[in-house]
Protein backbone atom coordinates (compact mmCIF):
# COMPACT_ATOMS: atom_id res chain seq x y z
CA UNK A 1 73.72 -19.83 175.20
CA UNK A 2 75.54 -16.81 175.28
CA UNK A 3 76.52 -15.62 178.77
CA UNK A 4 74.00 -13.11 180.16
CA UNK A 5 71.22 -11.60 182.73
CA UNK A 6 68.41 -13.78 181.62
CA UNK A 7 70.47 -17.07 181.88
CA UNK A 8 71.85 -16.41 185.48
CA UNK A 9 67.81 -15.56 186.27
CA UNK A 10 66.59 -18.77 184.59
CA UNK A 11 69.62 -20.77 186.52
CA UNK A 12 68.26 -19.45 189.52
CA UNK A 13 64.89 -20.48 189.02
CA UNK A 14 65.86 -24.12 188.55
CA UNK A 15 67.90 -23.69 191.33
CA UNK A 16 65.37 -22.96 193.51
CA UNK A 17 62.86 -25.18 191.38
CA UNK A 18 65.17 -28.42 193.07
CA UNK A 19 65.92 -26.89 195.81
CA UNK A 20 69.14 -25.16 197.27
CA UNK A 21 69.22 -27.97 199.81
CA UNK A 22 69.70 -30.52 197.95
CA UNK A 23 73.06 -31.62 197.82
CA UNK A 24 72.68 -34.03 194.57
CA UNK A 25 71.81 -31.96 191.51
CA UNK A 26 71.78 -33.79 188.79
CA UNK A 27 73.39 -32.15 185.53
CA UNK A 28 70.82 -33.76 183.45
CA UNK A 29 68.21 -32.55 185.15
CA UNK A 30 69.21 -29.04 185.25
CA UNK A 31 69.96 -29.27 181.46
CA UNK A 32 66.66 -30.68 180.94
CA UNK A 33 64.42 -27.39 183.19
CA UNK A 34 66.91 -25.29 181.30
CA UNK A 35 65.91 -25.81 177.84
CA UNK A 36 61.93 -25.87 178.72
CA UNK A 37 62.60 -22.64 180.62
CA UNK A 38 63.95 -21.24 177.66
CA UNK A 39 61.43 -23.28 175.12
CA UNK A 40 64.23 -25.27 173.03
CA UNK A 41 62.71 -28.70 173.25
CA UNK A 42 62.89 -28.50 169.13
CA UNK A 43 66.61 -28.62 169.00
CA UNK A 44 66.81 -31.76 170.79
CA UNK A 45 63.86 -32.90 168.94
CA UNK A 46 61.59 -33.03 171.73
């Protein structure tokens, strides 16, 4: 995804979403809200 306002706005949603707190944010997981934030599932065949 190309660099831009609505990614750092979706970003901060999951952020928030696991919680700033926690200290062990899983890459995966983040990957994972990102692309149903942004409704991708069918590139990964979901």
């Amino acid at each position: 995804m190309p660099d831009s306002s609505e990614l750092d706005e979706k970003i901060t949603e999951v952020m928030e979403r696991i919680g700033t707190s926690e200290r062990k944010k899983y890459r995966a997981v983040v990957y994972y809200m990102l692309v149903k934030k942004f409704d991708k599932e069918s590139v990964y065949g979901m």
